[in-house]
Protein backbone atom coordinates (compact mmCIF):
# COMPACT_ATOMS: atom_id res chain seq x y z
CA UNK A 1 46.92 -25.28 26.03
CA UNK A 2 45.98 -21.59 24.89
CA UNK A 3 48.27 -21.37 22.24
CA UNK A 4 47.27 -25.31 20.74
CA UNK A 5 43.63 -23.97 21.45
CA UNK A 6 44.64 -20.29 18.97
CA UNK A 7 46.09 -22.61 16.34
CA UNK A 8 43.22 -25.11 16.06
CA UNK A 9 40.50 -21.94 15.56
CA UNK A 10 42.43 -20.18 13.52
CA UNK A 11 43.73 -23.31 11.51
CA UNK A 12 39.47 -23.92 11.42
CA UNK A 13 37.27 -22.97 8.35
CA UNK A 14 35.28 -20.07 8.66
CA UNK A 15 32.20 -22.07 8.34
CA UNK A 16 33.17 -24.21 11.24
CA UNK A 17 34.44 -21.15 13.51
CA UNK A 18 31.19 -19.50 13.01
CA UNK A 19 29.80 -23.15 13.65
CA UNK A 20 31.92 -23.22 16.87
CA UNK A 21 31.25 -19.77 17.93
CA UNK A 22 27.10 -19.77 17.88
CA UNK A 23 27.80 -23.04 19.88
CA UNK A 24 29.03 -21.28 22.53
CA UNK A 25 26.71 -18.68 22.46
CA UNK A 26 23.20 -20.32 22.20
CA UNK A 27 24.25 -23.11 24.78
CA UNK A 28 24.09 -20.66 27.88
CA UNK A 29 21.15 -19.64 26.91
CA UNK A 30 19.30 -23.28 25.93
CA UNK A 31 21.19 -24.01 29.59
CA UNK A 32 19.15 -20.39 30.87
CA UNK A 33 15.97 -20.90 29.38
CA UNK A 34 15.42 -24.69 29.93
CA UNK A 35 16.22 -23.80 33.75
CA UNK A 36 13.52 -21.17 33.58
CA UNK A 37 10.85 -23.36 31.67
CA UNK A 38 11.57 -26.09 34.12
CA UNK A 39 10.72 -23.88 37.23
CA UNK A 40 7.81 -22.03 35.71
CA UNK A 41 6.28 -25.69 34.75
CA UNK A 42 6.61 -26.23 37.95
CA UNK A 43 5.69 -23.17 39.71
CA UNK A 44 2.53 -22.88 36.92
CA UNK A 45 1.64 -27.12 38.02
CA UNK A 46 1.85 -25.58 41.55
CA UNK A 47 -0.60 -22.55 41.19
CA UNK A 48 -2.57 -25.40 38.94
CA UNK A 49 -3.30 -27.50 42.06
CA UNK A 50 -3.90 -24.97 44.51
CA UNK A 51 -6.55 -23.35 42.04
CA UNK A 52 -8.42 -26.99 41.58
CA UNK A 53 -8.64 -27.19 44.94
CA UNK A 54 -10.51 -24.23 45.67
CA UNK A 55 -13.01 -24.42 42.66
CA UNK A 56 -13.56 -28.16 43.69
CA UNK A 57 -14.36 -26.78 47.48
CA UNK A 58 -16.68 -24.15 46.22
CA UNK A 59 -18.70 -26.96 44.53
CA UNK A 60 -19.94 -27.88 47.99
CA UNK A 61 -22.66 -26.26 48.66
CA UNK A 62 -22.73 -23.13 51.30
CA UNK A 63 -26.51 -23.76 52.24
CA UNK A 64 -25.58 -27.27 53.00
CA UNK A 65 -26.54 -26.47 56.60
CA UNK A 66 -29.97 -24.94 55.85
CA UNK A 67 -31.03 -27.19 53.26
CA UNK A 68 -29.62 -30.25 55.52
CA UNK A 69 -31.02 -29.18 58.84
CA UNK A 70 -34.41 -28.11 57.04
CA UNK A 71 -34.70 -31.56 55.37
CA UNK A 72 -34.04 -33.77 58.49
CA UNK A 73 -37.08 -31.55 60.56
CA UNK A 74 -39.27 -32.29 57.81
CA UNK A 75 -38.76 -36.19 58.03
CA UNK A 76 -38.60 -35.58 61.79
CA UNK A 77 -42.37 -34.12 62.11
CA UNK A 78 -42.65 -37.02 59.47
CA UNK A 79 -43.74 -34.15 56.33
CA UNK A 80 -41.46 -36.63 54.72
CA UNK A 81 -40.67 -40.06 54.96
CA UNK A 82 -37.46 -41.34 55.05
CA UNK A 83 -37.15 -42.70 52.12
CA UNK A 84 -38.57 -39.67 50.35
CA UNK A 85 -36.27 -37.24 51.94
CA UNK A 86 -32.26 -36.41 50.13
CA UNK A 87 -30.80 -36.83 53.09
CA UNK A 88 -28.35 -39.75 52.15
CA UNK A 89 -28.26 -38.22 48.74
CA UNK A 90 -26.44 -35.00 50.20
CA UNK A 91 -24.26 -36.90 52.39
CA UNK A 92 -22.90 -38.61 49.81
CA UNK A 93 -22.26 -35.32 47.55
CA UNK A 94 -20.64 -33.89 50.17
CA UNK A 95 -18.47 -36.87 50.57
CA UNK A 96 -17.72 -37.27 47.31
CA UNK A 97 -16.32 -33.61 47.29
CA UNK A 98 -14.54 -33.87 49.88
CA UNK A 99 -12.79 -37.61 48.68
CA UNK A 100 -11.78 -35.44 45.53
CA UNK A 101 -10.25 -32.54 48.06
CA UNK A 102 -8.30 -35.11 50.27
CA UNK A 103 -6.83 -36.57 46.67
CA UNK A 104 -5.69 -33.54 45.09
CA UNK A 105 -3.96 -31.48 48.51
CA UNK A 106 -0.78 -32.79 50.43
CA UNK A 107 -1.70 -35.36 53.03
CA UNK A 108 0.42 -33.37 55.64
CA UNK A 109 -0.53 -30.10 56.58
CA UNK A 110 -3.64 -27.78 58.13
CA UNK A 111 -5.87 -28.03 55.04
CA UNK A 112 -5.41 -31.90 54.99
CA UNK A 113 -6.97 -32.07 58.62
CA UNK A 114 -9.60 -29.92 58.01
CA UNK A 115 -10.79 -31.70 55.11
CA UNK A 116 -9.88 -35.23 57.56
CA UNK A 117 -12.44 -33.14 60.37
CA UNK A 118 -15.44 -32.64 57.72
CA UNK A 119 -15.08 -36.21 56.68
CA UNK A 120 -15.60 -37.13 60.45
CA UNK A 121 -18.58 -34.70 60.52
CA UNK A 122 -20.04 -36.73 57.16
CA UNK A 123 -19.61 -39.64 59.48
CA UNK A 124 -21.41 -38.32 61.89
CA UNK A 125 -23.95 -37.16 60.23
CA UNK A 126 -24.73 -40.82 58.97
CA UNK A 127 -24.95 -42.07 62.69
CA UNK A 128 -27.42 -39.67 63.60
CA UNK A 129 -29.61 -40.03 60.48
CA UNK A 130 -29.21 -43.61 61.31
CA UNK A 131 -30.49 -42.76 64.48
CA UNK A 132 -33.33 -40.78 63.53
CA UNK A 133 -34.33 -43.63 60.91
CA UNK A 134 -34.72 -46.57 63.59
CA UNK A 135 -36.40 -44.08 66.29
CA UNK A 136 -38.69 -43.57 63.63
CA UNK A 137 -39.66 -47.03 62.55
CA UNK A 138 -39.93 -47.48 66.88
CA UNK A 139 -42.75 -45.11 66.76
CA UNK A 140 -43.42 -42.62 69.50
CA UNK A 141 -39.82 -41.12 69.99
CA UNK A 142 -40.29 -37.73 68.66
CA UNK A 143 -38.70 -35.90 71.65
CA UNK A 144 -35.86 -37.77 71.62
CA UNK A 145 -35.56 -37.33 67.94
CA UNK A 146 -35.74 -33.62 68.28
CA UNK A 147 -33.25 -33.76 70.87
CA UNK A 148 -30.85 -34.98 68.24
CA UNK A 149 -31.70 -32.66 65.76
CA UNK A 150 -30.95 -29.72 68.49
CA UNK A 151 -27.77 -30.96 69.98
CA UNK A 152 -26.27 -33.22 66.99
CA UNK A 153 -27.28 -32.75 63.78
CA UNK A 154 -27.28 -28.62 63.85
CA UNK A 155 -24.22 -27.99 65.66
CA UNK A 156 -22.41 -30.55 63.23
CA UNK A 157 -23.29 -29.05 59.87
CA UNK A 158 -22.62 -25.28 61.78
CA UNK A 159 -18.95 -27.74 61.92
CA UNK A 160 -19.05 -28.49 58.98
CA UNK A 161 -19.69 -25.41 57.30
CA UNK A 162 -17.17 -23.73 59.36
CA UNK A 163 -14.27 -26.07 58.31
CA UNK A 164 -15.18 -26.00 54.36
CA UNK A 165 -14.79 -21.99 54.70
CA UNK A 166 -11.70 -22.20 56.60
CA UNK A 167 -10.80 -24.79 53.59
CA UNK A 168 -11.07 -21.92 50.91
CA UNK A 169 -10.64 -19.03 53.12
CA UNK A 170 -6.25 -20.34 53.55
CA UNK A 171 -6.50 -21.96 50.19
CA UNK A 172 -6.99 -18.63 49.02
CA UNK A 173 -4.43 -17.59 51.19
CA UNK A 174 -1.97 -20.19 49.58
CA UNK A 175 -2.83 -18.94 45.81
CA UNK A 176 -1.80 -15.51 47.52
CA UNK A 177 0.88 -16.55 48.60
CA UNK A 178 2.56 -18.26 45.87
CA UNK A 179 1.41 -15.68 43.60
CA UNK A 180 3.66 -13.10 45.12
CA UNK A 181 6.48 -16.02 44.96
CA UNK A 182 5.98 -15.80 41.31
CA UNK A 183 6.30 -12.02 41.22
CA UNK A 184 9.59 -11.67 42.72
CA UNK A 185 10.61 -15.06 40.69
CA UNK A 186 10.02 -12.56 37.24
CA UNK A 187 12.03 -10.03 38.73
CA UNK A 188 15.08 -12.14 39.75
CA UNK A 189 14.30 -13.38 35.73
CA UNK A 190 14.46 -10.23 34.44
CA UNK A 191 17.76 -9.41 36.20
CA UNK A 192 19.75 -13.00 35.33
CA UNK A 193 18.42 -12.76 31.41
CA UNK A 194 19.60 -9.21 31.37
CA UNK A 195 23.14 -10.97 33.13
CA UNK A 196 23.15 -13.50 30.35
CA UNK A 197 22.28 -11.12 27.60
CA UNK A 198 25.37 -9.01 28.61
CA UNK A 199 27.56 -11.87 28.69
CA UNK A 200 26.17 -12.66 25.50
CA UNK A 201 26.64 -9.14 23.52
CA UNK A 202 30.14 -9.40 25.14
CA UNK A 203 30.96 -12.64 23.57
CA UNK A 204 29.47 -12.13 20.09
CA UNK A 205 31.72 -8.52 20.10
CA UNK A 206 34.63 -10.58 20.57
CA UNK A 207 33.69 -13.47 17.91
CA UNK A 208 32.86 -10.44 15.38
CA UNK A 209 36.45 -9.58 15.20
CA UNK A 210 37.44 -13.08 15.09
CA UNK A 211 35.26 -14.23 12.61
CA UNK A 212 34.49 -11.96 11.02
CA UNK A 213 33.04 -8.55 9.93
CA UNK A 214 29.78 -9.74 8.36
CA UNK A 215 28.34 -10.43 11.22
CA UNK A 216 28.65 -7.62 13.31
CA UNK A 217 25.48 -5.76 12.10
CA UNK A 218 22.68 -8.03 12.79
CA UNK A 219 24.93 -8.46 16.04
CA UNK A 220 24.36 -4.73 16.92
CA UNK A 221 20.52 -4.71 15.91
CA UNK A 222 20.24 -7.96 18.44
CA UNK A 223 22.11 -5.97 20.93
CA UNK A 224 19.78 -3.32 20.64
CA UNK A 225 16.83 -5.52 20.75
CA UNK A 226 18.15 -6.55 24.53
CA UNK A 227 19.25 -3.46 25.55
CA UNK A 228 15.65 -1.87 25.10
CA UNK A 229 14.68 -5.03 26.83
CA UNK A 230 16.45 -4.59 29.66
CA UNK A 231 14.85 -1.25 29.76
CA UNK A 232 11.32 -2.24 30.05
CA UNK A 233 10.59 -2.23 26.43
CA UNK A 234 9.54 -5.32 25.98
CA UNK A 235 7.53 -4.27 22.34
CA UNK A 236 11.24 -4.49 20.91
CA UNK A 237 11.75 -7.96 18.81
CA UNK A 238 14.29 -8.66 16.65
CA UNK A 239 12.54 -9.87 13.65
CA UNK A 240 16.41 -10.95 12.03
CA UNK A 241 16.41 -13.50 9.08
CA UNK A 242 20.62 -12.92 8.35
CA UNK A 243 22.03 -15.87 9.40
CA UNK A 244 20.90 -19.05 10.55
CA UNK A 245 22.40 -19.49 13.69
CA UNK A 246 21.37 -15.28 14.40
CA UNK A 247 17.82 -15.91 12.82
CA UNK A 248 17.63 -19.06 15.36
CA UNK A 249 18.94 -16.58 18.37
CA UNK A 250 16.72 -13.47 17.56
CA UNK A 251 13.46 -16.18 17.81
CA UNK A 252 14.10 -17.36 21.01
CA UNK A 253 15.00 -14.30 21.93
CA UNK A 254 10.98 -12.87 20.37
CA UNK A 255 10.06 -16.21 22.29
CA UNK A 256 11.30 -15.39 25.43
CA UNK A 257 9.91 -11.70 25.28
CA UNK A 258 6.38 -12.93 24.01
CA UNK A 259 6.56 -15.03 26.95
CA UNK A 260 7.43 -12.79 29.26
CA UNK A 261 4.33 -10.60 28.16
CA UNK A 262 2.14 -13.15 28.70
CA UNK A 263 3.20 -14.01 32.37
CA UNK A 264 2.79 -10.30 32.97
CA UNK A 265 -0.54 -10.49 31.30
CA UNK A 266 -1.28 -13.80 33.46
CA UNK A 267 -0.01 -12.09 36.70
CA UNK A 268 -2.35 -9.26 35.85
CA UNK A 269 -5.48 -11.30 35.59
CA UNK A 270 -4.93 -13.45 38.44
CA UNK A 271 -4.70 -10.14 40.70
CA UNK A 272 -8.01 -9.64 39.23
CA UNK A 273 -9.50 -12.88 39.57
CA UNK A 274 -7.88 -12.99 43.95
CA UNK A 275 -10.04 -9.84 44.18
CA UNK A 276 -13.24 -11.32 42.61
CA UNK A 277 -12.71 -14.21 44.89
CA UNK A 278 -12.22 -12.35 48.50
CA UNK A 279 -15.30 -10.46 47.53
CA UNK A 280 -17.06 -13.47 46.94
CA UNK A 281 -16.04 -15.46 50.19
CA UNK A 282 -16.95 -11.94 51.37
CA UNK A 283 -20.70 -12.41 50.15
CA UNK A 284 -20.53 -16.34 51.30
CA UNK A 285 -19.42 -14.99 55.26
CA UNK A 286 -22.50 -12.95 55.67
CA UNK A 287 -23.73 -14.99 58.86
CA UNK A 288 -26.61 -17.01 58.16
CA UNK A 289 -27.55 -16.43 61.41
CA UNK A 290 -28.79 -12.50 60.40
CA UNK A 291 -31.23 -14.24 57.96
CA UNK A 292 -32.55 -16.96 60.36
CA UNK A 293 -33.01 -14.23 62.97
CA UNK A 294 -34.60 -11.77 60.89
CA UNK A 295 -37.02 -14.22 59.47
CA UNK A 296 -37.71 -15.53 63.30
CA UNK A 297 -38.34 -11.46 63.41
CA UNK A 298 -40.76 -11.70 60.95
CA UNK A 299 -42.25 -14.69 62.22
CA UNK A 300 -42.91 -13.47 65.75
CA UNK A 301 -44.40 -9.81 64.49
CA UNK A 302 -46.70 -11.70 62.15
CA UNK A 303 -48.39 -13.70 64.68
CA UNK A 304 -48.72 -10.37 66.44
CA UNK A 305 -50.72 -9.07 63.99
CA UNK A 306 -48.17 -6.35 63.11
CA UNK A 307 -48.97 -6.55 59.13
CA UNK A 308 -46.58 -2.72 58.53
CA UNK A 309 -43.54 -3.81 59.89
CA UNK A 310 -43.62 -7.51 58.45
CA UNK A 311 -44.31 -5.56 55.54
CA UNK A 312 -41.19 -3.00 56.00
CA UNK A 313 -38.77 -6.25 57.27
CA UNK A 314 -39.42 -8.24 54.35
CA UNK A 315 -39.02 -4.95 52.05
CA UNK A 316 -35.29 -4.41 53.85
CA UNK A 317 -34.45 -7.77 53.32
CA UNK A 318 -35.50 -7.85 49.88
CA UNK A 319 -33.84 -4.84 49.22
CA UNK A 320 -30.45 -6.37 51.49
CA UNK A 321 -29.95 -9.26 49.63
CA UNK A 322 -30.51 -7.22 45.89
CA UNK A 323 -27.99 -5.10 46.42
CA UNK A 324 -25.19 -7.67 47.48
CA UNK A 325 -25.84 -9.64 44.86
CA UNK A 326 -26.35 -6.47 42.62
CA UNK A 327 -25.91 -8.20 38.88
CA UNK A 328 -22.08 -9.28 39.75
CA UNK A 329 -20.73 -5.47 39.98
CA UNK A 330 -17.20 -5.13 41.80
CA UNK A 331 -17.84 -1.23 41.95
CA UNK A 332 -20.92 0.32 42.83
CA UNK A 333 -22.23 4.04 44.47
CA UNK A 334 -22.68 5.45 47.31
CA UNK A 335 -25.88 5.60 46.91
CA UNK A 336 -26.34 1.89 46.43
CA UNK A 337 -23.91 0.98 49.11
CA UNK A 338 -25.85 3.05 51.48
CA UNK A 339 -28.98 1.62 50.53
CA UNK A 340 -27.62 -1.82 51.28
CA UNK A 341 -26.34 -0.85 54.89
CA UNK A 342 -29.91 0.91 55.27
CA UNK A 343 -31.38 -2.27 54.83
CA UNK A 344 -29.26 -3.71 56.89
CA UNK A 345 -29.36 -1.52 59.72
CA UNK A 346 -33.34 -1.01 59.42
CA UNK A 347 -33.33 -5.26 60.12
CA UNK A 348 -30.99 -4.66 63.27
CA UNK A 349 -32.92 -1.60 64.61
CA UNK A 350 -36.42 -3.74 64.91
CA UNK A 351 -34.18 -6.82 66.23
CA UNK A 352 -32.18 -4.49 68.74
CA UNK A 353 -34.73 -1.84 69.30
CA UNK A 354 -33.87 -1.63 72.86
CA UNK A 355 -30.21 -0.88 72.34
CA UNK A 356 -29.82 0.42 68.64
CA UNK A 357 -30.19 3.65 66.98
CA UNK A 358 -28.76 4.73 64.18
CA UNK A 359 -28.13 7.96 61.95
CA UNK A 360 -27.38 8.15 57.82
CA UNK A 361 -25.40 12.16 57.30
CA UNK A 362 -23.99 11.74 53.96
CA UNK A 363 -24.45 14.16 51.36
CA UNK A 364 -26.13 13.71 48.44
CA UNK A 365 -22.70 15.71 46.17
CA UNK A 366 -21.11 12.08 47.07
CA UNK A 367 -23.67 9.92 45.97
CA UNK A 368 -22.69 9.06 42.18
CA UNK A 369 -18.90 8.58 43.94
CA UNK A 370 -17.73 4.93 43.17
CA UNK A 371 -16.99 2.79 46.35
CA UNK A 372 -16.18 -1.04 46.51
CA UNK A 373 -19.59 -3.46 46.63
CA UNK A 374 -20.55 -4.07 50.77
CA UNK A 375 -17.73 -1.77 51.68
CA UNK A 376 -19.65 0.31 54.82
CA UNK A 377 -21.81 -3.60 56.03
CA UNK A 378 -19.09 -5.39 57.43
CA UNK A 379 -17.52 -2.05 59.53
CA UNK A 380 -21.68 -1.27 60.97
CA UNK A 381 -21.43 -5.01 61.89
CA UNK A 382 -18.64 -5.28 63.73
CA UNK A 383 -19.94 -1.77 65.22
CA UNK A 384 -22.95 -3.36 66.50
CA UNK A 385 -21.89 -6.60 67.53
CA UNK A 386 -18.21 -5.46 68.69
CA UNK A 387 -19.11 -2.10 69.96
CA UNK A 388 -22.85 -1.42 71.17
CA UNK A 389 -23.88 -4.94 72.46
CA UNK A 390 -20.57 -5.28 74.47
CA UNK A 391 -22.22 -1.77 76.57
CA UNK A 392 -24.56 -1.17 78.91
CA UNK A 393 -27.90 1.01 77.46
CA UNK A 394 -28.97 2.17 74.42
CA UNK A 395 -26.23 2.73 71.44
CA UNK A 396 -25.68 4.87 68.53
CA UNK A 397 -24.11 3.98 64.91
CA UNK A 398 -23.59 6.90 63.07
CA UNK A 399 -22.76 6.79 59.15
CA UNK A 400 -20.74 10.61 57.91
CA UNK A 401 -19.12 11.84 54.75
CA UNK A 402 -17.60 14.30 53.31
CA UNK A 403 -15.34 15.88 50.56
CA UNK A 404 -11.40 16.23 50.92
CA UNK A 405 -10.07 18.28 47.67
CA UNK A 406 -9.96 15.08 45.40
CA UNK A 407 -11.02 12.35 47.77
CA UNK A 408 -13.88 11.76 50.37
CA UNK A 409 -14.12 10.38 52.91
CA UNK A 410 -16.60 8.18 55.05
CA UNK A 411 -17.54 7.64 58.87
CA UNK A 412 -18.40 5.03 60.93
CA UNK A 413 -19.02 5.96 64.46
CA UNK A 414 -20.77 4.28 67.58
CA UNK A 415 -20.35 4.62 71.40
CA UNK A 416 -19.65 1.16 71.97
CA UNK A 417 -17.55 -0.35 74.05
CA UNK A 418 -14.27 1.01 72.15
CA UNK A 419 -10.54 -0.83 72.58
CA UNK A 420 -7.80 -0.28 74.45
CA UNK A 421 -4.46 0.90 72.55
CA UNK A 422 -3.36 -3.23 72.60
CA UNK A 423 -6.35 -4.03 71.11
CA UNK A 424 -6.38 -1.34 68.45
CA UNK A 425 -2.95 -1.96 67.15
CA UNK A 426 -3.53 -5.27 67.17
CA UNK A 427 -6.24 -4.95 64.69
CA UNK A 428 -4.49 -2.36 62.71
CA UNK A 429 -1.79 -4.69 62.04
CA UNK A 430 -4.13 -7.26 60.84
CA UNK A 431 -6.32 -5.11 58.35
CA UNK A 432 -3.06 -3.74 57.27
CA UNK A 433 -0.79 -6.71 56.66
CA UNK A 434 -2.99 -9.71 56.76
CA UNK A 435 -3.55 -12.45 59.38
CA UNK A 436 -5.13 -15.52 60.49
CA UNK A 437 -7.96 -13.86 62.37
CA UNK A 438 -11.28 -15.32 61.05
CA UNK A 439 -13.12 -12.61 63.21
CA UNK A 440 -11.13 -9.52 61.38
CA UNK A 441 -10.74 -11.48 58.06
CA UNK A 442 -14.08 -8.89 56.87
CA UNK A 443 -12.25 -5.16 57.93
CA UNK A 444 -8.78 -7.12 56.29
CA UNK A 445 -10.94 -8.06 52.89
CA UNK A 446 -12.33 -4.33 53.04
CA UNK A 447 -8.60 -2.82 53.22
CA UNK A 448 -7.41 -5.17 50.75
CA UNK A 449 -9.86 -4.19 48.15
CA UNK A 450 -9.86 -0.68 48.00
CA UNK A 451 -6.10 -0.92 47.95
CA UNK A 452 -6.05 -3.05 45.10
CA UNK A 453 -8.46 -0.30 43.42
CA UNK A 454 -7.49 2.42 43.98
CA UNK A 455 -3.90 2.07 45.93
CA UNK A 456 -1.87 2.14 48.66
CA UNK A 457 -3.04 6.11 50.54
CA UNK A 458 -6.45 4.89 50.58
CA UNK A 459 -8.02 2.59 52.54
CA UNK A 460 -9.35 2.57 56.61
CA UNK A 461 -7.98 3.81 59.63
CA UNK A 462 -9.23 3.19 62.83
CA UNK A 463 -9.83 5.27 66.15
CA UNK A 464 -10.73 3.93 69.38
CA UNK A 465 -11.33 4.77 73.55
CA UNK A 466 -12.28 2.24 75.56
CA UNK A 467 -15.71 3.05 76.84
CA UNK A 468 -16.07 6.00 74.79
CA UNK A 469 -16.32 4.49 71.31
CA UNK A 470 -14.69 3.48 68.06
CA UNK A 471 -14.64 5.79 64.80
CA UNK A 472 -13.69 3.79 61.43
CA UNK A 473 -12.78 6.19 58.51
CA UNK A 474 -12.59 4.97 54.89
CA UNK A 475 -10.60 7.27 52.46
CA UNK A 476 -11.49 7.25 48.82
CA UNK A 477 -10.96 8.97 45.46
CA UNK A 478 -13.49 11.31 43.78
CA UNK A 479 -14.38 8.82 40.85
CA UNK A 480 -17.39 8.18 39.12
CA UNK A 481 -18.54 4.57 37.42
């Protein structure tokens, strides 16, 4: 069969062996690449979905609750009628959002039932609002109608909210996920094209000989387009017109790298655009509870008469919310970020004055130091409500810094109630590698970020007695904005 398959290629025209041999070469590769445009349609269709879903979740509104709750007390006290109220309008956004969620996600799995669990709330919702509509036109039931709006109506939007953020917060988690599915994909790629390239270079060698010697040159520029390829260097293209069946291999081949470049580029800016989005589901997890309180806060100091600090609370809320939002910045300085948990912690103090003290020691050579946006909040909250409120008497938070060569370094302290060693490696495992632990989801976001900035040695670390106190310690570089 060998020898009948020698004397039919060499009894061939040289047209048709060249004809024969560029067969065999470029069908591998068609057979290569169509496998790899197949799975990166589908991996890219994938990633698609998942994205949808979360932008479509976001459009439901995160001060559904307030807005909600606010509008059924005002039809309640009878401010508005029923009929002028949004009430059913809202429900009926909300469910419309959440019809589009339940279409685009797989019917099995956690995300499907959480989306199933809002639409229940929707429903219930509706029966209460029903409710509230016929005690209404009864006359005379506005205790009972209260009652509903305590026990029913609040703690079912609180639901609700809850299970929309849970929604986005493993959605997220999926795009994460699959994301680093795609990375190792390009580096199995890389490895089989450089696999196929060889085998390629090795049979083209062999056809030179055959065939013969006028081809061999642009073969050894093509070669040396995939050999600095397989190097790294993917601004090599072959940019080869000799031939038609070489011109035809050195495009796909510019094809293939140009594509290659812009899947890096793509990876790139989705890393980029996961970061934006933690930070914001960052911003959209500060409880709503602190602003109800503090404006109860303000509330109860106004009626008693105390005009200076109604004056100073509203100031350090003002001043709290302007700096998260802070124009959209990623990367702020200490001396904003600071001023933010100032705010923040001159709100707490007048809420907690029995139990909370506080004390700001940085100095003023870090100040113009960059440091990720509400970086230092979450780790004083989970100080106060974690540490000091879990211990009997008064408590202390204490913010530190200082200089280290190159880096600095910042510290939280309190005298809380502290961990045991199961407790703190717990938690150290979770900032560190991720988990599904909504309460630790804000020291995990914190880690993740500044690791994503500025790499893997910085970052927190976390020391802890029980009944002594915790000490969080965030390590960063010495750059400027």
């Amino acid at each position: 069969m060998i020898k009948t398959f020698k004397k039919i290629f060499y009894n061939t025209s040289l047209a048709s062996k060249i004809r024969y041999s560029y067969i065999i070469v470029i069908l591998p590769i068609a057979a290569v690449m169509l496998g790899i445009l197949l799975t990166l349609w589908n991996e890219n269709r994938r990633y698609d979905d998942m994205i949808d879903a979360a932008i479509k979740a976001s459009q439901f509104s995160l001060d559904f609750k307030s807005d909600f709750d606010y509008e059924t007390y005002l039809v309640i006290v009878e401010s508005k009628s029923f009929e002028e109220s949004r009430l059913r309008e809202m429900l009926d956004e909300a469910e419309s959002v959440l019809n589009e969620l339940e279409d685009d996600i797989p019917s099995k799995g956690a995300n499907a039932k959480r989306i199933s669990a809002a639409k229940k709330y929707i429903n219930n919702l509706n029966t209460y609002i029903t409710n509230i509509e016929s005690n209404l036109k009864t006359g005379d039931k506005y205790e009972k109608n209260i009652e509903i709006w305590e026990n029913d109506v609040q703690i079912v939007t609180s639901l609700l909210r809850e299970s929309i953020l849970q929604f986005i917060y493993y959605e997220i988690q999926d795009i994460y996920r699959v994301r680093n599915e795609m990375q190792e994909y390009y580096t199995h790629l890389l490895q089989t094209l450089i696999i196929v390239m060889v085998v390629v270079i090795f049979m083209v060698i062999i056809i030179s000989y055959v065939v013969s010697q006028s081809i061999t040159k642009p073969i050894r520029r093509l070669s040396g387009v995939t050999e600095k390829v397989a190097r790294g260097d993917l601004t090599a293209r072959a940019n080869m017109n000799t031939g038609a069946e070489v011109g035809q291999l050195a495009d796909a081949m510019d094809t293939m790298i140009d594509r290659i470049c812009d899947l890096l580029g793509q990876v790139k800016e989705e890393q980029q655009n996961l970061r934006k989005a933690e930070l914001e589901l960052l911003q959209a997890q500060i409880n709503p509870h602190f602003l109800y309180n503090t404006l109860d806060t303000i509330v109860w100091l106004a009626e008693g008469g105390n005009q200076q600090k109604v004056v100073s609370m509203v100031g350090s809320l003002s001043d709290f919310f302007r700096t998260s939002l802070n124009q959209g910045r990623e990367i702020v300085t200490i001396r904003e970020e600071l001023r933010h948990v100032g705010s923040y912690l001159e709100i707490q103090q007048v809420r907690y004055q029995d139990i909370l003290e506080y004390e700001i020691d940085v100095p003023e050579e870090l100040y113009e130091y960059s440091i990720p946006k509400i970086t230092i909040q979450p780790l004083v909250e989970n100080a106060l409500y974690h540490g000091i409120k879990n211990r009997r008497g008064k408590g202390k938070i204490t913010i530190r810094g200082e200089k280290r060569g190159f880096n600095y370094a910042l510290y939280i302290e309190d005298n809380g109630i502290g961990m045991d060693k199961t407790q703190l490696r717990r938690i150290a495992d979770t900032i560190n590698s991720g988990g599904e632990s909504p309460e630790l989801f804000g020291l995990y976001n914190v880690n993740n970020r500044i690791r994503l900035k500025f790499g893997n040695r910085y970052g927190l670390h976390i020391d802890s007695t029980y009944n002594e106190g915790t000490k969080v310690s965030i390590l960063l570089p010495c750059e400027t904005e």
